[in-house]
N, C-alpha and C. Protein backbone atom coordinates (compact mmCIF):
# COMPACT_ATOMS: atom_id res chain seq x y z
N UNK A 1 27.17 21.26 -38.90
CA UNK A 1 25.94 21.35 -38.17
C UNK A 1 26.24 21.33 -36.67
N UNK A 2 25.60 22.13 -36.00
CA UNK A 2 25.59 22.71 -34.85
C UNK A 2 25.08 21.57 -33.56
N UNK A 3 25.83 20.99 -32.64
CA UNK A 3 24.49 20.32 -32.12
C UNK A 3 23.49 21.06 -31.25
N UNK A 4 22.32 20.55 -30.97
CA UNK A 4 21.52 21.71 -30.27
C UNK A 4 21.68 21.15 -28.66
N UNK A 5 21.45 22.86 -28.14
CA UNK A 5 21.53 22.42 -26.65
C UNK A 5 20.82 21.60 -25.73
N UNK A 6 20.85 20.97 -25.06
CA UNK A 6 19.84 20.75 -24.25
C UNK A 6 19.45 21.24 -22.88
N UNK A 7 18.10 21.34 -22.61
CA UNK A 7 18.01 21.58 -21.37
C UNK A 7 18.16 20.48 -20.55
N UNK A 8 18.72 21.62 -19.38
CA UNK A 8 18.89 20.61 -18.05
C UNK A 8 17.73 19.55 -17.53
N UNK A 9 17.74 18.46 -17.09
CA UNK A 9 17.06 17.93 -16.52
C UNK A 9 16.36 18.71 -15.32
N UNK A 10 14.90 18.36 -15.12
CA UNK A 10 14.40 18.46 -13.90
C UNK A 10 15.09 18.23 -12.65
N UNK A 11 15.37 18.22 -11.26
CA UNK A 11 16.12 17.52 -10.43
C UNK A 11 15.45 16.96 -9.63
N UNK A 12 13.96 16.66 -9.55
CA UNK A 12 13.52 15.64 -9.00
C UNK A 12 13.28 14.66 -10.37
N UNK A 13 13.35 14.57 -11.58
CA UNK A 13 12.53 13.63 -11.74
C UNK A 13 14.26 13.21 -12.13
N UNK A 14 15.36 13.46 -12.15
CA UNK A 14 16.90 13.29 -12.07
C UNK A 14 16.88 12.31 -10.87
N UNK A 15 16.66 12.52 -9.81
CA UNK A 15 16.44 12.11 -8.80
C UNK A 15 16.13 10.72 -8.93
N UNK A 16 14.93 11.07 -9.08
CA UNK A 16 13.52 9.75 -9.47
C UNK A 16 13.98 8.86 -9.84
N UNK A 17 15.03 9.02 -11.01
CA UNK A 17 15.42 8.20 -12.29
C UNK A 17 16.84 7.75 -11.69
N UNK A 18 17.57 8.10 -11.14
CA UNK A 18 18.83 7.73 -10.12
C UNK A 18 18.37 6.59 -9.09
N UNK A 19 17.01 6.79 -8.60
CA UNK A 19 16.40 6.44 -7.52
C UNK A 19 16.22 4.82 -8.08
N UNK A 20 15.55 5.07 -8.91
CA UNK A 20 15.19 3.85 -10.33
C UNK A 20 16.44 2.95 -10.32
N UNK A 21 17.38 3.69 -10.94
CA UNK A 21 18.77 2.94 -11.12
C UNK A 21 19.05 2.06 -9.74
N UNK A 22 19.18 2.61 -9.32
CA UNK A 22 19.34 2.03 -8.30
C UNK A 22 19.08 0.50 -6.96
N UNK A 23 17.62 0.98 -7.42
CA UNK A 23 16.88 -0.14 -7.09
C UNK A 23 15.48 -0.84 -8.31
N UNK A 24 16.29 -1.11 -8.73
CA UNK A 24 14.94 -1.44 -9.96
C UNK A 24 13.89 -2.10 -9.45
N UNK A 25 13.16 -2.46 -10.05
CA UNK A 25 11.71 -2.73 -9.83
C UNK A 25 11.16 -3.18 -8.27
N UNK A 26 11.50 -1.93 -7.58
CA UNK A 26 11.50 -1.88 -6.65
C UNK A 26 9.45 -1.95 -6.17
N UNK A 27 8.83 -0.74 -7.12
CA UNK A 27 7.04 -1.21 -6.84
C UNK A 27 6.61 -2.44 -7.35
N UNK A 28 7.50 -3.17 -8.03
CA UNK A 28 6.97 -4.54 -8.09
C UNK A 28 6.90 -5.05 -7.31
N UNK A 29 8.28 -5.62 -6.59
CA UNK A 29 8.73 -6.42 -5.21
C UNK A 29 8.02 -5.83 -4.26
N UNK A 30 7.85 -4.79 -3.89
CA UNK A 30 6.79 -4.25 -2.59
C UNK A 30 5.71 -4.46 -2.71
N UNK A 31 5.06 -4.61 -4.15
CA UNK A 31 3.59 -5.04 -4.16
C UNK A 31 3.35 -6.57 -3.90
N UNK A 32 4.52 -6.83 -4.27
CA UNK A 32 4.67 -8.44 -4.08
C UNK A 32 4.92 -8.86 -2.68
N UNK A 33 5.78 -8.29 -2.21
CA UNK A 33 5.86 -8.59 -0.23
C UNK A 33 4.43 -8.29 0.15
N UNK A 34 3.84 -7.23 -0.14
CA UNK A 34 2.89 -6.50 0.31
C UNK A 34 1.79 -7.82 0.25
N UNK A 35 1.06 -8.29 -1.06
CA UNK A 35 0.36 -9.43 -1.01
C UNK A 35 0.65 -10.86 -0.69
N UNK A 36 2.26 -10.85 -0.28
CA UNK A 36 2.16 -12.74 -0.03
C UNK A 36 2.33 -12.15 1.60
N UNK A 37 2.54 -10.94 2.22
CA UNK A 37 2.37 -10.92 3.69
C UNK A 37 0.66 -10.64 4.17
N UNK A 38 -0.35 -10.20 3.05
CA UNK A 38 -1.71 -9.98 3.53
C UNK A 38 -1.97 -11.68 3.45
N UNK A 39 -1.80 -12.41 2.07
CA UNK A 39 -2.04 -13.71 1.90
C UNK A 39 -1.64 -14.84 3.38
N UNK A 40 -0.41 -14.22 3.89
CA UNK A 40 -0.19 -15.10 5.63
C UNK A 40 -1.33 -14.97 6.37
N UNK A 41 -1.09 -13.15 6.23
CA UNK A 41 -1.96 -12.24 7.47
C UNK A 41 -3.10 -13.48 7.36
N UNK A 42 -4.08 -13.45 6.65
CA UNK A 42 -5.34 -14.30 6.40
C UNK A 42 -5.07 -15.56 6.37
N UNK A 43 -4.45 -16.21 6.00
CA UNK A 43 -4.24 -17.76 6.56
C UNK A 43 -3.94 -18.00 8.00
N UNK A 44 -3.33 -17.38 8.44
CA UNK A 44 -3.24 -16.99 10.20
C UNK A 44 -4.20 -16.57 10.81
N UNK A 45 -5.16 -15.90 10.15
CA UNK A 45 -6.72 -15.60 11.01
C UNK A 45 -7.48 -16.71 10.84
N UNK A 46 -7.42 -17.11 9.29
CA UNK A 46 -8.03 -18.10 8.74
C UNK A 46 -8.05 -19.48 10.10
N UNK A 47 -6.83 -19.98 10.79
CA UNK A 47 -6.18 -20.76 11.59
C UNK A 47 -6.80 -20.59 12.42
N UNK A 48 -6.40 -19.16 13.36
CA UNK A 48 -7.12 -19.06 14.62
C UNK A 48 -8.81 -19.06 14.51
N UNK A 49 -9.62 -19.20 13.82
CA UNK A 49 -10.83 -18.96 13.75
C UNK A 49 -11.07 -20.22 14.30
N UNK A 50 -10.24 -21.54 13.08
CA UNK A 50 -10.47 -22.51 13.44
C UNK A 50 -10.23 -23.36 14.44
N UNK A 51 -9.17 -22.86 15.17
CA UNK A 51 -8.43 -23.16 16.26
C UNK A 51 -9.83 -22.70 17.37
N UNK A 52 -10.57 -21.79 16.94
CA UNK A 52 -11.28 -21.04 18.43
C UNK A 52 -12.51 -21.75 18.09
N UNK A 53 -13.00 -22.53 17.18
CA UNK A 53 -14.34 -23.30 16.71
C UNK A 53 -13.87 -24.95 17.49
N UNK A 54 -12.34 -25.28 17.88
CA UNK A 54 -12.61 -25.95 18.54
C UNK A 54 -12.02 -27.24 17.62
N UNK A 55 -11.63 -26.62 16.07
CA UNK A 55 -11.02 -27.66 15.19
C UNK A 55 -9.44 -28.02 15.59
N UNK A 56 -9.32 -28.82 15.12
CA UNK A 56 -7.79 -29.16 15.33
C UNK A 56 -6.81 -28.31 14.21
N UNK A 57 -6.27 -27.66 14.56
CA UNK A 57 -4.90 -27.11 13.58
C UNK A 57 -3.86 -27.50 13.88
N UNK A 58 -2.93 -28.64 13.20
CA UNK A 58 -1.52 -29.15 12.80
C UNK A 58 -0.40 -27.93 13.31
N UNK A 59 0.91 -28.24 14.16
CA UNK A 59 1.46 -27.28 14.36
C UNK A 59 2.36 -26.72 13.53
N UNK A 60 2.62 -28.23 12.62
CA UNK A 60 3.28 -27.75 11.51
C UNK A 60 3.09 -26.39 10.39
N UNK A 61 1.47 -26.85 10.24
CA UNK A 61 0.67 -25.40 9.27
C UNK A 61 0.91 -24.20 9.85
N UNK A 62 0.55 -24.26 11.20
CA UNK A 62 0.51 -22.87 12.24
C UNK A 62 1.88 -22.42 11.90
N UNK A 63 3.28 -22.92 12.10
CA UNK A 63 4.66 -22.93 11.81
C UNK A 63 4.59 -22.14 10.70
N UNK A 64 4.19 -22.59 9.68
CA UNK A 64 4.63 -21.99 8.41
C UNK A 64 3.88 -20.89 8.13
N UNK A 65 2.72 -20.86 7.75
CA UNK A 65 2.22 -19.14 8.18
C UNK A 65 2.56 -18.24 9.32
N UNK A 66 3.31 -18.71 10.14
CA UNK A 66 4.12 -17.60 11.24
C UNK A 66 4.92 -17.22 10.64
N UNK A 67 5.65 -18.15 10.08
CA UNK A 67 6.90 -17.86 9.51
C UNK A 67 6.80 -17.09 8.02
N UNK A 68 5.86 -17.73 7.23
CA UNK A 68 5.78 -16.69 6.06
C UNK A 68 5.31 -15.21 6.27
N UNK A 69 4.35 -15.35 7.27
CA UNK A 69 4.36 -13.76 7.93
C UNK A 69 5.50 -12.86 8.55
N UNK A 70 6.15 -13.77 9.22
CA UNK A 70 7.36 -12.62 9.76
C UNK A 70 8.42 -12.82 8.53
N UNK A 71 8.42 -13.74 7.68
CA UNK A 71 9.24 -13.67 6.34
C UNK A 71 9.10 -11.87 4.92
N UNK A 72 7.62 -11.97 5.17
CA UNK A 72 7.44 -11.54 3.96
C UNK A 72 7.29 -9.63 4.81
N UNK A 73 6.85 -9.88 6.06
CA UNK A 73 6.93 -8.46 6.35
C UNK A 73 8.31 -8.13 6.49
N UNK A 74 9.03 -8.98 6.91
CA UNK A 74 10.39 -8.41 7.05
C UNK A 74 11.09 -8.08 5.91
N UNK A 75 10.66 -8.85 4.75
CA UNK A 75 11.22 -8.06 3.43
C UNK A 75 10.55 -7.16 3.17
N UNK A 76 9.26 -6.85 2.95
CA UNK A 76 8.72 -5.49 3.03
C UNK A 76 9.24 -4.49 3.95
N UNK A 77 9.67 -4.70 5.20
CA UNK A 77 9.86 -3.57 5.91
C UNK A 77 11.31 -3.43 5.71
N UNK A 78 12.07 -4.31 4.78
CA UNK A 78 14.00 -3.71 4.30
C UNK A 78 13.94 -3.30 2.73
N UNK A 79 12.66 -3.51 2.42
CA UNK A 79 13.05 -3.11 1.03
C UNK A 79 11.90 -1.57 1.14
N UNK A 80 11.76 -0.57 2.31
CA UNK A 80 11.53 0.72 2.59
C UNK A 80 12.15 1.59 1.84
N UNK A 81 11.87 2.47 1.86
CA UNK A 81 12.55 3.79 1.10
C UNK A 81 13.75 4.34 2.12
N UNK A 82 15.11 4.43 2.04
CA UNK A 82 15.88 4.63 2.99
C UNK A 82 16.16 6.27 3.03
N UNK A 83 15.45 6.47 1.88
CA UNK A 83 15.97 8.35 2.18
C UNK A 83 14.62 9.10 3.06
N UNK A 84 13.29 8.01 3.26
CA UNK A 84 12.79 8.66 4.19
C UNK A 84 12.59 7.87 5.73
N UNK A 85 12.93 7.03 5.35
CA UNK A 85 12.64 6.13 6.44
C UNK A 85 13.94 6.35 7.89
N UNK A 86 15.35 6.34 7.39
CA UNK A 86 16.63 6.39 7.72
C UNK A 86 17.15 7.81 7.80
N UNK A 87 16.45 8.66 7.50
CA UNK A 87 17.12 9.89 7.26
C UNK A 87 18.33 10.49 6.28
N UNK A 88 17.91 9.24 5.22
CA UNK A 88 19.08 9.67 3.80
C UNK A 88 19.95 8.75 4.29
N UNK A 89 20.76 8.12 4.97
CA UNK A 89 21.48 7.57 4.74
C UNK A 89 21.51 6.21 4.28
């Protein structure tokens, strides 16, 4: 028995699937940076609102939503797509 041929793969969805390999669950983790950096974003407005009503805000709290904000965008903005962002390399 003969084996049968196959056709070639597509070469984007070859691509796609290389792309995959590569970085696995890569739309997970971005959806995930994506909402614990909106979740800062808003605890940091949340802050200044209260800060501008005249309440007292702890500098410690202020500290840590700065920091989880420039934490979580900065992994969002390295875990980018490097073949468009970088120019392929």
């Amino acid at each position: 028995m003969a084996p049968e041929s196959r056709e070639p793969l597509d070469p984007a969805l070859r691509a796609r699937l290389l792309q995959e390999a590569k970085t696995p669950w890569r739309g997970l983790r971005r959806a995930l940076w994506l909402a614990f950096t909106a979740s800062a974003a808003v605890g940091l407005a949340t802050m200044a609102l209260r800060a501008s009503s005249g309440d007292a805000v702890p500098l410690s709290d202020l500290g840590i939503q700065v920091g989880a904000l420039v934490l979580f965008s900065g992994l969002l903005w390295r875990d980018r797509n490097p073949s468009i962002d970088d120019g392929g390399v």
